[in-house]
Protein backbone atom coordinates (compact mmCIF):
# COMPACT_ATOMS: atom_id res chain seq x y z
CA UNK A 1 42.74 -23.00 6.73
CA UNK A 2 42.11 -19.26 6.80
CA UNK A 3 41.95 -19.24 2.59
CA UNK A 4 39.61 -22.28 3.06
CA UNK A 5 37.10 -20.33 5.56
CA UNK A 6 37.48 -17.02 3.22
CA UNK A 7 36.40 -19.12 0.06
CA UNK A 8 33.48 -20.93 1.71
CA UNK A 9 32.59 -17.12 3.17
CA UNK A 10 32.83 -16.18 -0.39
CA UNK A 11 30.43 -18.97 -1.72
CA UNK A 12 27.84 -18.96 1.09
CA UNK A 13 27.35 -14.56 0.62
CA UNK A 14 26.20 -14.84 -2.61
CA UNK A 15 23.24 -17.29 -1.78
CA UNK A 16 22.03 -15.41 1.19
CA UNK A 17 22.30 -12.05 -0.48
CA UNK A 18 18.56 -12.54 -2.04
CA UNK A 19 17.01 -13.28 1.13
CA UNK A 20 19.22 -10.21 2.64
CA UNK A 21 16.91 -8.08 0.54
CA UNK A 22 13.68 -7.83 2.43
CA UNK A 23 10.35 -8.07 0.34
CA UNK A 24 8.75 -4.84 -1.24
CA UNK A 25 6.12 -3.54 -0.10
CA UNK A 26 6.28 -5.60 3.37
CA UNK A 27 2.84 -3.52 4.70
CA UNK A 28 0.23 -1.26 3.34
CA UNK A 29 1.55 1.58 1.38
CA UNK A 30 -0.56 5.10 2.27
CA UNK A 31 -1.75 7.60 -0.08
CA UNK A 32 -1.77 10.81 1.88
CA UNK A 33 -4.15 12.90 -0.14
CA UNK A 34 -3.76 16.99 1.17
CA UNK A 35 -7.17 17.51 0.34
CA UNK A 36 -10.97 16.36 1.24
CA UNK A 37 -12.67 13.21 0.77
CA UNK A 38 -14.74 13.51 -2.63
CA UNK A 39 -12.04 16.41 -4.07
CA UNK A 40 -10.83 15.13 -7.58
CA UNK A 41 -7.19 14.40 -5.73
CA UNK A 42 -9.06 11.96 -3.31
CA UNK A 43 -10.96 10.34 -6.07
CA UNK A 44 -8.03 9.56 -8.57
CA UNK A 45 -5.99 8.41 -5.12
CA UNK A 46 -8.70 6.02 -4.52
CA UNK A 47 -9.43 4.50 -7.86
CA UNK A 48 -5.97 4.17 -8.71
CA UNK A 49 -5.08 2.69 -5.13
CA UNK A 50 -7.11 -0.25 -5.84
CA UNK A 51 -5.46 -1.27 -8.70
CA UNK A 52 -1.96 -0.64 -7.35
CA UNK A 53 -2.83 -3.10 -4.43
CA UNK A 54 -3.18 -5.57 -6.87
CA UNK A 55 -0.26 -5.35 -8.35
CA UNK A 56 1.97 -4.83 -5.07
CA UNK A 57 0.34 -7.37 -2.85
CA UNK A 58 -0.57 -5.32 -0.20
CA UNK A 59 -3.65 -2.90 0.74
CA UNK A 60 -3.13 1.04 -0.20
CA UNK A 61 -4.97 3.15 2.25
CA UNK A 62 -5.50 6.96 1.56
CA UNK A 63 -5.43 8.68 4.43
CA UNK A 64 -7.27 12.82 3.87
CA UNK A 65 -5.14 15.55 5.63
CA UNK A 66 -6.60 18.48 4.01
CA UNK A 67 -5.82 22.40 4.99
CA UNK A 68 -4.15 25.30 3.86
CA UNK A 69 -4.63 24.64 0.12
CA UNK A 70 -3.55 20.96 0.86
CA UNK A 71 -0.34 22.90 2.66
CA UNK A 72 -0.68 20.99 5.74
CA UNK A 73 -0.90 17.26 4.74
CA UNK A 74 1.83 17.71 2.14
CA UNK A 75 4.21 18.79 4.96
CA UNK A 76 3.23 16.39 6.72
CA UNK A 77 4.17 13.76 3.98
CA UNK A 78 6.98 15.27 3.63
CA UNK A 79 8.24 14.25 7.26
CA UNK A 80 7.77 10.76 7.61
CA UNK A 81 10.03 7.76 6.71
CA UNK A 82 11.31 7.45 3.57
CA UNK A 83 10.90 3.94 3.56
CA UNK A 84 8.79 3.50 0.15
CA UNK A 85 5.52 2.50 2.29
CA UNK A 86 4.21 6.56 1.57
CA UNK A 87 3.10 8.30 -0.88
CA UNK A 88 1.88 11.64 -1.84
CA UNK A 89 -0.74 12.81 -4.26
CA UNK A 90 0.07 16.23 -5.09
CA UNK A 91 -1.63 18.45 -7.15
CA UNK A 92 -0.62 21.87 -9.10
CA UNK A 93 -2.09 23.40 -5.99
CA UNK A 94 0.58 21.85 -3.67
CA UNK A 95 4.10 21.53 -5.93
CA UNK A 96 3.17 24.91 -8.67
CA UNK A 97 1.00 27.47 -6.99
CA UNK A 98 1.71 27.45 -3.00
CA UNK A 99 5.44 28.66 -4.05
CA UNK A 100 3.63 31.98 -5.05
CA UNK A 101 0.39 32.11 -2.84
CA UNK A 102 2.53 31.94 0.09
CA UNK A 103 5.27 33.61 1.67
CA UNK A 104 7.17 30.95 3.35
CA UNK A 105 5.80 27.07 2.96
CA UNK A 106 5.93 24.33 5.96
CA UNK A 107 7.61 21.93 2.99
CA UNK A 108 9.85 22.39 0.04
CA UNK A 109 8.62 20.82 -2.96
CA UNK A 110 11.69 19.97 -4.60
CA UNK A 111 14.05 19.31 -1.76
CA UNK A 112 11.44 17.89 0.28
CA UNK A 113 9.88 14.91 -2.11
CA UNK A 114 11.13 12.78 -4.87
CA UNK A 115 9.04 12.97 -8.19
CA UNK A 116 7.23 9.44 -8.95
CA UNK A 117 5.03 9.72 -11.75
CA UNK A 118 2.54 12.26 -13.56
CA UNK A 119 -1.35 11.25 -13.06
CA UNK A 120 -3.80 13.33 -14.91
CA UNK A 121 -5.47 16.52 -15.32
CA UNK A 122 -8.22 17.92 -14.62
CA UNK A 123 -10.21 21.50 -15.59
CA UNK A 124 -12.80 23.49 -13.09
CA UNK A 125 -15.90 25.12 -13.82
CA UNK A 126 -17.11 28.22 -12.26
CA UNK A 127 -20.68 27.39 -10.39
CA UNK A 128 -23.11 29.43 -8.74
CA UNK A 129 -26.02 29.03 -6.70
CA UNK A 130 -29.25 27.93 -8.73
CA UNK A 131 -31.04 30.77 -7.27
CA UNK A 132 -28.68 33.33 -8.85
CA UNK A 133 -30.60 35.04 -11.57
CA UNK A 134 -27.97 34.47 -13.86
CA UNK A 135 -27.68 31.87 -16.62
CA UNK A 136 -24.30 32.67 -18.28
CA UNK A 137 -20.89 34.64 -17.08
CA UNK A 138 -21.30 37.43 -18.42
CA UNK A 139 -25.66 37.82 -16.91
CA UNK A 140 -23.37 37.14 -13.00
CA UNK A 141 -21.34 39.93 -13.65
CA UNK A 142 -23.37 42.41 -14.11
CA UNK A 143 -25.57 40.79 -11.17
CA UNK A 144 -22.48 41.23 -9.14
CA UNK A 145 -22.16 44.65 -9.93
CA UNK A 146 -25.51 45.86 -9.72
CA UNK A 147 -25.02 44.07 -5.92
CA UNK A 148 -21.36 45.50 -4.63
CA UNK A 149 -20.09 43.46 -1.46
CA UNK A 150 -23.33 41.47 -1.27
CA UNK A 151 -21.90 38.50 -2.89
CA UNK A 152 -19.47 35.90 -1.66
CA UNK A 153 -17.19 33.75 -3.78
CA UNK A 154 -15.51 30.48 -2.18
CA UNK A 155 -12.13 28.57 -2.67
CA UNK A 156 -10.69 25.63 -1.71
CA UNK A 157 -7.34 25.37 -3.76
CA UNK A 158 -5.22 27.40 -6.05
CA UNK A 159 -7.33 25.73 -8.96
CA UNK A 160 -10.50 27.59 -7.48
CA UNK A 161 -8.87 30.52 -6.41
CA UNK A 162 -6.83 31.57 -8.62
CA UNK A 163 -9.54 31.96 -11.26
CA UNK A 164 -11.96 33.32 -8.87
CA UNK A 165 -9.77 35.79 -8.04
CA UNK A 166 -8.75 36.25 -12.14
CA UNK A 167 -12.84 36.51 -12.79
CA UNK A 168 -12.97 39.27 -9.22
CA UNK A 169 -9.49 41.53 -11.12
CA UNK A 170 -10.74 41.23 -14.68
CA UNK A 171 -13.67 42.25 -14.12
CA UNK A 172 -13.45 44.87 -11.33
CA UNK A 173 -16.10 43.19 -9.03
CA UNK A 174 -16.53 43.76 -5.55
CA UNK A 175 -16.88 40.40 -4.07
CA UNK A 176 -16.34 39.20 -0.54
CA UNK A 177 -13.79 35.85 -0.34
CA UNK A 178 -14.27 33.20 2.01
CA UNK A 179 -11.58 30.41 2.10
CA UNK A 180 -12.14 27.22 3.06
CA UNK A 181 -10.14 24.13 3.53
CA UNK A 182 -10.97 22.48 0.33
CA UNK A 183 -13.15 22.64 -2.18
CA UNK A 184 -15.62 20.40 -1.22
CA UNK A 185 -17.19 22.51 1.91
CA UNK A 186 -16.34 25.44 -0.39
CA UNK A 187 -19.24 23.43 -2.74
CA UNK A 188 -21.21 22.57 0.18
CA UNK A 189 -21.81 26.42 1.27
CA UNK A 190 -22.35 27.40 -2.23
CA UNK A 191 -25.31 24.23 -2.18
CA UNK A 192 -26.62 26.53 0.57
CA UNK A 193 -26.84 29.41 -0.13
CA UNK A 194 -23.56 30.66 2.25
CA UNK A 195 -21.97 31.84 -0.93
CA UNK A 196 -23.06 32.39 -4.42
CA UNK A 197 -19.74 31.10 -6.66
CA UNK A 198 -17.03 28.63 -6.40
CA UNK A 199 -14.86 27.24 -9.10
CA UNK A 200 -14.80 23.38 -8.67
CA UNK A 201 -12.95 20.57 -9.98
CA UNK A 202 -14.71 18.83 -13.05
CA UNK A 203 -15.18 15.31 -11.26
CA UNK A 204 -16.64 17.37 -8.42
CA UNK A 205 -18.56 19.43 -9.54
CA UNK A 206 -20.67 17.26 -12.46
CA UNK A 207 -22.56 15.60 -10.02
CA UNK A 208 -23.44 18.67 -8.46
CA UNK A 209 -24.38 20.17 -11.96
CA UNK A 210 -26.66 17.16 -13.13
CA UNK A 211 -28.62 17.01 -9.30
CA UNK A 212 -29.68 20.67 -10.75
CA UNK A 213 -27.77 21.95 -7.05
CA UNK A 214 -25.30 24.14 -8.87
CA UNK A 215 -25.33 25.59 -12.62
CA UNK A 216 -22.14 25.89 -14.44
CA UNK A 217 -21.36 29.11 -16.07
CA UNK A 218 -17.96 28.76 -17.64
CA UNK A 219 -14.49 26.19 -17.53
CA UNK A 220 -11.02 27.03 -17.12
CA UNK A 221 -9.88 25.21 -19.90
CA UNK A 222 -8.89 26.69 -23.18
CA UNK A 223 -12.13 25.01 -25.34
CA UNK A 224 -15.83 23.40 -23.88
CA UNK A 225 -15.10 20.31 -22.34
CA UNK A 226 -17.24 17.02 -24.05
CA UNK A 227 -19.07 16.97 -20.90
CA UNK A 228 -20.39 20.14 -19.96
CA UNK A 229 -21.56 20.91 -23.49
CA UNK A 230 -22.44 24.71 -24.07
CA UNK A 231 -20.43 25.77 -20.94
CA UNK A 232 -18.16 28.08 -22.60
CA UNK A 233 -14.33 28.33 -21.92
CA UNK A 234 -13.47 31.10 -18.90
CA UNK A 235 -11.62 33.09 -21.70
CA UNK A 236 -14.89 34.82 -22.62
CA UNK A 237 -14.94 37.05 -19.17
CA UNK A 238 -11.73 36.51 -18.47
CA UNK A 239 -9.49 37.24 -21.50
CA UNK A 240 -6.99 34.59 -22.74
CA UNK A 241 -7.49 32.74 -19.48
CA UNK A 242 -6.89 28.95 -19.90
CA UNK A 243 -5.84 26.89 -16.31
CA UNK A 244 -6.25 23.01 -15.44
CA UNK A 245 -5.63 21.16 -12.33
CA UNK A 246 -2.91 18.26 -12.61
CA UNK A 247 -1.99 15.58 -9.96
CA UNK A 248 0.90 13.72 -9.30
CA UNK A 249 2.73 11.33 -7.34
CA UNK A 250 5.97 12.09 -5.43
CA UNK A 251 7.94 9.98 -2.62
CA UNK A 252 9.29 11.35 0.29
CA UNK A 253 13.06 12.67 -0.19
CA UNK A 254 15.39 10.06 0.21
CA UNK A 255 13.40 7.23 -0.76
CA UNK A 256 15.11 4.31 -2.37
CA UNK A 257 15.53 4.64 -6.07
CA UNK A 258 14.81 0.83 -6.82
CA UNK A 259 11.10 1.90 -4.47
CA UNK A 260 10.25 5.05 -6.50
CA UNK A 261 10.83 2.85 -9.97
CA UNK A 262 8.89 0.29 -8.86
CA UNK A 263 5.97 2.39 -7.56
CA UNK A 264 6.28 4.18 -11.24
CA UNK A 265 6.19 0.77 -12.61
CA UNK A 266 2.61 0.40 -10.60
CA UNK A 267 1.60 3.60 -11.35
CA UNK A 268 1.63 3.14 -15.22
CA UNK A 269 0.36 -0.01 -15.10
CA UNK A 270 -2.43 1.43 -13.60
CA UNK A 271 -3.18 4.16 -15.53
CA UNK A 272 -3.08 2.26 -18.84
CA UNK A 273 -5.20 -0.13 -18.02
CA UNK A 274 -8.60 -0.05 -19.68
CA UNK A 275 -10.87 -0.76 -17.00
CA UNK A 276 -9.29 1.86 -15.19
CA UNK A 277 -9.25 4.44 -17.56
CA UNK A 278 -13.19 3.69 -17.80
CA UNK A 279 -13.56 4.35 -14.28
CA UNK A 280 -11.97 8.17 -14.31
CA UNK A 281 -13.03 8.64 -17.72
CA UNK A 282 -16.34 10.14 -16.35
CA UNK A 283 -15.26 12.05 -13.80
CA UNK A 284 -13.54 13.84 -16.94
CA UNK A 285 -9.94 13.17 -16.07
CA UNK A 286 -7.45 13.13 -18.76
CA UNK A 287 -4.62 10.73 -17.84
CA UNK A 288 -0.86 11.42 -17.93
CA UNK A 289 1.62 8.93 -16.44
CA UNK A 290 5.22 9.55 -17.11
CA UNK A 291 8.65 8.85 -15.65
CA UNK A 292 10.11 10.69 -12.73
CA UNK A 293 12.22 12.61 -14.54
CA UNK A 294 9.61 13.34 -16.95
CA UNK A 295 7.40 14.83 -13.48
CA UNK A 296 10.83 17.09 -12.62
CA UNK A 297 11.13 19.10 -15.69
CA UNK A 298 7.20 19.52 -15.92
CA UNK A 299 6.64 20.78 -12.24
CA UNK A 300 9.23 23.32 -13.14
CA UNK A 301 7.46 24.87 -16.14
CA UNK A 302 4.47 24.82 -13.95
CA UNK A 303 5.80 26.57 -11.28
CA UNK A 304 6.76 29.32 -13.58
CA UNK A 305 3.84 29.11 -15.07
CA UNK A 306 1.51 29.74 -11.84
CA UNK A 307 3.70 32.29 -10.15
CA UNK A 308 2.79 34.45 -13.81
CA UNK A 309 -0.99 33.38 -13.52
CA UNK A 310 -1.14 34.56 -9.36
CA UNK A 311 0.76 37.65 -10.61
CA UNK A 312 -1.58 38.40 -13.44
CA UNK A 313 -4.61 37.67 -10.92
CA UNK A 314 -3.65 40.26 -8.23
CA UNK A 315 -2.96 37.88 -5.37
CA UNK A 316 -0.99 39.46 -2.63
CA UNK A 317 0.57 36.04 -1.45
CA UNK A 318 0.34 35.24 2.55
């Protein structure tokens, strides 16, 4: 009787092992974005968390922890469960630059998270204050130097302070920096009148640009972009200077493999599809989704490559 019980053991386990597995996602999955509503990161979270909801089942809500060049919500994605329900959007801020702009991080990039998928990229622009009398880069520097210490520069992110701080070196200008916790009240001052330049992110700061509350000057990518045409590349006050924003996905470390693929899966789907692509098309992202392992090897060259660009900038990290 004891073979008899084993073999109808053996026969029932492979019928309940289906139901054994428990449904994927079985709640809302969360977005932690390490930056401020409106930032580019927030934007791309948002319009790609509505498709993904339709394609998991379940609502995706993106919850803003910004701070500390996004520092402070990306540790604090890095602590919770691993349990495929949250996600990060990181940025070249968060897993490339923070390894040299600080001393010691609250989070580890690599041991802390588990790569998911590229998203995009993204350039800034360097913006003043319409009330600057200054209608190109190099007309602001030599305002800025006629006007020592009078002038205040903002940043929100390694993507707007590492060139403001490239632009400050270059050029030898004595500017005063005031940090802020993203970019966003960084833009906000500048609106003002609190400070005269800030290097935004392109979906940011076009808006801005077209209301006539901010004029661009210059972008940090290596040509014009197609929609700021006439705004020359950074390069021309800043020699052979070429940087761009990127975002990505990553799971917390030790999230289940079979999770991560499928959240890839969602993530592609997403960023292929045309309506979508429509959508972040004019905020002037450029969209890059790739495996996991392609995300590894690509936040490594970055990483390199920022540490060299906060070197060749003068920042003393914190």
């Amino acid at each position: 009787m004891k073979w008899l019980a084993a073999g109808l053991t053996a026969a029932v386990l492979p019928a309940l092992s289906p139901a054994a597995q428990p449904a994927y996602p079985q709640r809302a999955i969360t977005f932690v974005v390490p930056f401020p509503a409106g930032s580019a990161t927030d934007q791309l979270a948002r319009v790609m968390g509505e498709r993904i909801a339709q394609s998991a089942g379940q609502p995706v809500v993106v919850e803003n922890r910004p701070g500390a060049n996004g520092s402070i919500g990306t540790a604090q994605a890095a602590k919770v469960a691993p349990d495929g329900h949250t996600f990060l959007i990181a940025t070249s801020t968060t897993h490339a630059a923070n390894a040299s702009l600080y001393r010691k991080l609250p989070y580890d990039p690599i041991k802390d998270f588990t790569p998911v998928s590229r998203l995009g990229e993204i350039p800034f622009v360097l913006l003043v204050n319409p009330t600057v009398p200054a209608d190109t880069a190099p007309k602001f520097i030599s305002h800025v130097r006629a006007n020592p210490d009078k002038l205040a520069w903002g940043s929100g992110s390694s993507g707007s302070l590492v060139p403001g701080h490239a632009l400050v070196s270059a050029n030898q200008l004595k500017m005063v920096h005031v940090p802020y916790k993203g970019v966003q009240p960084a833009m906000t001052d500048a609106i003002g009148g609190q400070i005269q330049l800030v290097f935004a992110d392109l979906a940011s700061a076009v808006p801005q640009i077209k209301a006539g509350k901010l004029r661009a000057l210059a972008v940090t990518s290596a040509a014009e972009h197609p929609m700021l045409p006439g705004v020359p590349p950074m390069s021309t006050v800043v020699p052979a200077f070429e940087m761009t924003a990127w975002f990505a996905m990553y799971a917390p470390a030790g999230t289940a493999p079979t999770q991560v693929n499928q959240m890839n899966q969602w993530v592609r789907a997403a960023l292929t599809d045309p309506a979508l692509q429509s959508k972040l098309a004019v905020s002037g992202f450029r969209l890059t989704p790739g495996t996991p392992a392609d995300l590894g090897l690509f936040a490594a060259k970055e990483t390199v490559k920022w540490a060299k660009a906060v070197n060749s900038a003068g920042i003393t990290p914190e």
